[in-house]
Protein backbone atom coordinates (compact mmCIF):
# COMPACT_ATOMS: atom_id res chain seq x y z
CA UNK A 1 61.19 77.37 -72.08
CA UNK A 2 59.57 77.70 -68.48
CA UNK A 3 62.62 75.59 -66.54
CA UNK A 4 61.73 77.98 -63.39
CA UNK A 5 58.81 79.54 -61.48
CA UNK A 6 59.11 83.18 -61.11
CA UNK A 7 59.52 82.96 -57.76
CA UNK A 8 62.82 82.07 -58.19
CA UNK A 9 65.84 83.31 -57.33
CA UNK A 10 68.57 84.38 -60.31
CA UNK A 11 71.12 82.36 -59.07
CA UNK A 12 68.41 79.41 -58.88
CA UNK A 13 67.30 80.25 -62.41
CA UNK A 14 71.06 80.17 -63.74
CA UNK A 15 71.80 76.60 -62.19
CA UNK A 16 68.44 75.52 -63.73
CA UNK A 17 69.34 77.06 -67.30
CA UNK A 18 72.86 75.27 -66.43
CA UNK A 19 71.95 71.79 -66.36
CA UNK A 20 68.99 71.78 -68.49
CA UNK A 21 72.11 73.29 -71.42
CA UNK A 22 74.57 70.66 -70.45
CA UNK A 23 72.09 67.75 -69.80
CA UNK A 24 73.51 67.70 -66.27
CA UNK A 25 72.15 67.23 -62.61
CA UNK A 26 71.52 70.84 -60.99
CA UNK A 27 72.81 69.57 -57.90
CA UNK A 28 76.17 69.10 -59.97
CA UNK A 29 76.24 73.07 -61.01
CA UNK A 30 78.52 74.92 -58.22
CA UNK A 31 79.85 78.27 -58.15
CA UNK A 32 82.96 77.35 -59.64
CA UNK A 33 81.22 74.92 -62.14
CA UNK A 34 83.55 75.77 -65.47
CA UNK A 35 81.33 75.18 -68.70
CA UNK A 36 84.75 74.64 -70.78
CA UNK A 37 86.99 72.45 -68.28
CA UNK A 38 84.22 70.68 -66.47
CA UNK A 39 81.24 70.64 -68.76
CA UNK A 40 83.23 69.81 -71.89
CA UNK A 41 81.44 73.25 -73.65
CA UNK A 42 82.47 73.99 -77.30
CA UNK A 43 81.54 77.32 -78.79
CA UNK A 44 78.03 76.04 -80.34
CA UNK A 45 77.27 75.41 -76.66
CA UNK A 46 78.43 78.95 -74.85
CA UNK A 47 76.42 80.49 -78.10
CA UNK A 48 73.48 78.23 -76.93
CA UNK A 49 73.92 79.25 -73.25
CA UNK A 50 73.58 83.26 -74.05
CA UNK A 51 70.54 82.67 -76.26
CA UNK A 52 69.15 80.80 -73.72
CA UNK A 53 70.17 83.68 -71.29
CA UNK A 54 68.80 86.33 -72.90
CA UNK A 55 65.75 84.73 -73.66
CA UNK A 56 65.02 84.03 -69.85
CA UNK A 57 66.35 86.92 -68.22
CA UNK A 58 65.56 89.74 -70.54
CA UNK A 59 68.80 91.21 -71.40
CA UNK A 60 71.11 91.57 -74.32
CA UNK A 61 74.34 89.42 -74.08
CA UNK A 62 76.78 88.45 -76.88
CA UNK A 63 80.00 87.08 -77.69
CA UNK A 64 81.79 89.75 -76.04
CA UNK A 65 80.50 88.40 -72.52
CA UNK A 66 81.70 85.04 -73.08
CA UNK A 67 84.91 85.67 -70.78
CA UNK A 68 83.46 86.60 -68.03
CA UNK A 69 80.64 83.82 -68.11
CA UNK A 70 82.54 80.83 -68.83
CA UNK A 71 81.75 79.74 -64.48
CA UNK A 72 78.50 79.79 -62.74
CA UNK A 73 79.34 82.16 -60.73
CA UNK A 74 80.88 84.66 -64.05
CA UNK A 75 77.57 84.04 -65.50
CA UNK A 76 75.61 85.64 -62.38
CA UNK A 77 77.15 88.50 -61.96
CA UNK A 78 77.50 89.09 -65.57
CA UNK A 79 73.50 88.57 -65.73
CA UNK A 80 72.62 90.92 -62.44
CA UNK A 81 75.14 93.32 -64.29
CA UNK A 82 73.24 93.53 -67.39
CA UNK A 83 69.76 94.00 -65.82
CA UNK A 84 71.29 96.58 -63.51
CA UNK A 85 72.37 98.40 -66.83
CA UNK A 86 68.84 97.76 -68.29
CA UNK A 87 67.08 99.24 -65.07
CA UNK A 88 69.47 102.11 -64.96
């Protein structure tokens, strides 16, 4: 799934990955966008969201990361955390 050129940056990419999951407007994807309380998520579509994740960012998330990725911004950091870890 090429949503993004590679240009890019990951905070660009995430709001990209963000609406094209939740069928929403990317202007509409904020830092504080919740994908529970505002986006109406269930757990098929967090599960969908970290596939999606890994698959375009290279890294190795699971369930376990679902706490701290359930906003925008959660899901950033948790995604420059995890490549930091992979670089390292």
């Amino acid at each position: 799934m090429n949503l993004y050129s590679n240009s890019q940056s990951i905070e660009e990419r995430v709001r990209s990955l963000i609406a094209w999951t939740f069928v929403i407007d990317e202007a509409d994807v904020k830092d504080d966008t919740h994908f529970v309380k505002d986006l109406g998520a269930d757990s098929m579509d967090l599960i969908e969201l970290v596939i999606s994740v890994n698959e375009t960012f290279s890294v190795e998330l699971d369930a376990t990361h679902l706490e701290s990725m359930l906003t925008t911004c959660g899901l950033i950091q948790t995604i420059k955390t995890a490549k930091e870890t992979v670089t390292n």
